[in-house]
C-alpha atoms as a PDB file:
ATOM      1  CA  UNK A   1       1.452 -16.200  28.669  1.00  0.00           C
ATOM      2  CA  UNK A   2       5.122 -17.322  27.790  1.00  0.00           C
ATOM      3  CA  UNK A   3       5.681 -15.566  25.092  1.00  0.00           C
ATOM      4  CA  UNK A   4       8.471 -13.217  24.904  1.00  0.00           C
ATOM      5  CA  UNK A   5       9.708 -10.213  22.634  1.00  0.00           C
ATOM      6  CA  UNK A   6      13.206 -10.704  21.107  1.00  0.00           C
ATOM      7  CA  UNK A   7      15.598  -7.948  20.195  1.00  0.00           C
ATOM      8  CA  UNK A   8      18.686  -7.606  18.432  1.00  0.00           C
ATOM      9  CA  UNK A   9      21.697  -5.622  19.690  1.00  0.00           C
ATOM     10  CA  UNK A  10      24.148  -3.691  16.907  1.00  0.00           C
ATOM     11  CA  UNK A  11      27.299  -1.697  18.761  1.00  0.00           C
ATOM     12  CA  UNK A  12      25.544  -2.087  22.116  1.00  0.00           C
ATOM     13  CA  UNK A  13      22.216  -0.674  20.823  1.00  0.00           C
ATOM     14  CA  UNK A  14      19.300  -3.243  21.308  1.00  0.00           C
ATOM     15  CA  UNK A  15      16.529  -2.686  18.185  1.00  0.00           C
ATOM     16  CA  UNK A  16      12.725  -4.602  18.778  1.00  0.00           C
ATOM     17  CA  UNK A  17      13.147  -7.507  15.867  1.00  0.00           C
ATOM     18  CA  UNK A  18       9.537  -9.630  16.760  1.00  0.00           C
ATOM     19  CA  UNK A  19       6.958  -9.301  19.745  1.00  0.00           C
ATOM     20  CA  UNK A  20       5.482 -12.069  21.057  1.00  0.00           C
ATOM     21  CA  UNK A  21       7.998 -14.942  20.190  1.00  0.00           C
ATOM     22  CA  UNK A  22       6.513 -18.536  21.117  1.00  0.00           C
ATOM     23  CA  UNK A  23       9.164 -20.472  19.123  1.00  0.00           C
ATOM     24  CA  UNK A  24      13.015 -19.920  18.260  1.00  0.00           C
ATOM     25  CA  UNK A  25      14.646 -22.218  16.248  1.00  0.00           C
ATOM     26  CA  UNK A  26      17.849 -22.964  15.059  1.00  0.00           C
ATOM     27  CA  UNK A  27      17.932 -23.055  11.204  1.00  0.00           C
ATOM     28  CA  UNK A  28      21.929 -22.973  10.509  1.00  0.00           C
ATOM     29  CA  UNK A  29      25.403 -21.270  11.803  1.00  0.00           C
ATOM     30  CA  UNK A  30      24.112 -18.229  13.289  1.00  0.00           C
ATOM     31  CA  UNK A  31      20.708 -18.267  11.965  1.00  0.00           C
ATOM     32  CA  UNK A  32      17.372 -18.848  14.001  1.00  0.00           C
ATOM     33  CA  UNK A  33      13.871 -19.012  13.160  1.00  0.00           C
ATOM     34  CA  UNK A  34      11.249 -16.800  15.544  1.00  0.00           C
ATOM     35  CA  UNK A  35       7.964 -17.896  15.442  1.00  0.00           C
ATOM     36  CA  UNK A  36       4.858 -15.519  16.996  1.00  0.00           C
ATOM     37  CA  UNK A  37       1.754 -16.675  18.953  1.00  0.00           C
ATOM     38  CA  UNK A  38      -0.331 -16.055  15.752  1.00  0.00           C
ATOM     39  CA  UNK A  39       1.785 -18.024  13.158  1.00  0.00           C
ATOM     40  CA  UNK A  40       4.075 -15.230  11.739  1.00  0.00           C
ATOM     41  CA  UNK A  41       7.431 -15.797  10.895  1.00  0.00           C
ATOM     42  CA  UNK A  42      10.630 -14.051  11.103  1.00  0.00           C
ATOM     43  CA  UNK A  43      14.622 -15.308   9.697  1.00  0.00           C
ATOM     44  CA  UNK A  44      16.999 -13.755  12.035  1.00  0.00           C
ATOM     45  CA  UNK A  45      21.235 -13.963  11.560  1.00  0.00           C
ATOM     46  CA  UNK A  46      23.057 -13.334  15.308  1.00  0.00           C
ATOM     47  CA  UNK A  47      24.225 -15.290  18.298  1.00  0.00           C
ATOM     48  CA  UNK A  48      22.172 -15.441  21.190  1.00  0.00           C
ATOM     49  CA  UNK A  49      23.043 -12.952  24.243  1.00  0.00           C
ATOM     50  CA  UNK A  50      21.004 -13.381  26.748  1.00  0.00           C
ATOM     51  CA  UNK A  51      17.352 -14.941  27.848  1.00  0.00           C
ATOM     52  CA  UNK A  52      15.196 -12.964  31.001  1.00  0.00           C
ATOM     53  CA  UNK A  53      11.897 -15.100  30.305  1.00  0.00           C
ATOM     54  CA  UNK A  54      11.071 -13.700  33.671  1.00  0.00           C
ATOM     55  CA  UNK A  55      11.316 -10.283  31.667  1.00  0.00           C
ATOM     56  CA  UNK A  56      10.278 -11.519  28.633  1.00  0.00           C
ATOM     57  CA  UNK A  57      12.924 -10.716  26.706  1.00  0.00           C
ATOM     58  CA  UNK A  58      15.596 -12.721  24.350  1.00  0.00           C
ATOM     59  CA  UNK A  59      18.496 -10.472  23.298  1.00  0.00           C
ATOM     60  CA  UNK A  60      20.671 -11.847  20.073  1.00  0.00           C
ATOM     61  CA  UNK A  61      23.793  -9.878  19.221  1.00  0.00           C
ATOM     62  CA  UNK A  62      26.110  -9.557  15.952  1.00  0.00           C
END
């Protein structure tokens, strides 16, 4: 599978935001679209960190 889990990071604390991400879009200045394996949906506002897809992980920050 190459899904991944994404997280968002406030004052260097990283908080789960969506488990297994297929899709991330860009949708505007700052703002991304995350899309799971089974259709769900999420609007996220941050700039993008980091991305271990090794790890499965994609880390935004604001």
């Amino acid at each position: 599978m190459c899904e991944a889990n994404v997280y968002l990071e406030k004052n260097g604390i990283e908080e789960l935001v969506m488990e297994s991400v297929d899709i991330v879009e860009p949708e505007g200045d700052d703002t991304f679209r995350l899309v799971g394996i089974f259709g769900d949906q999420k609007i996220i506002r941050g700039r993008l960190k980091a991305m271990k897809l090794v790890d499965h992980r994609i880390v935004f920050c604001v």
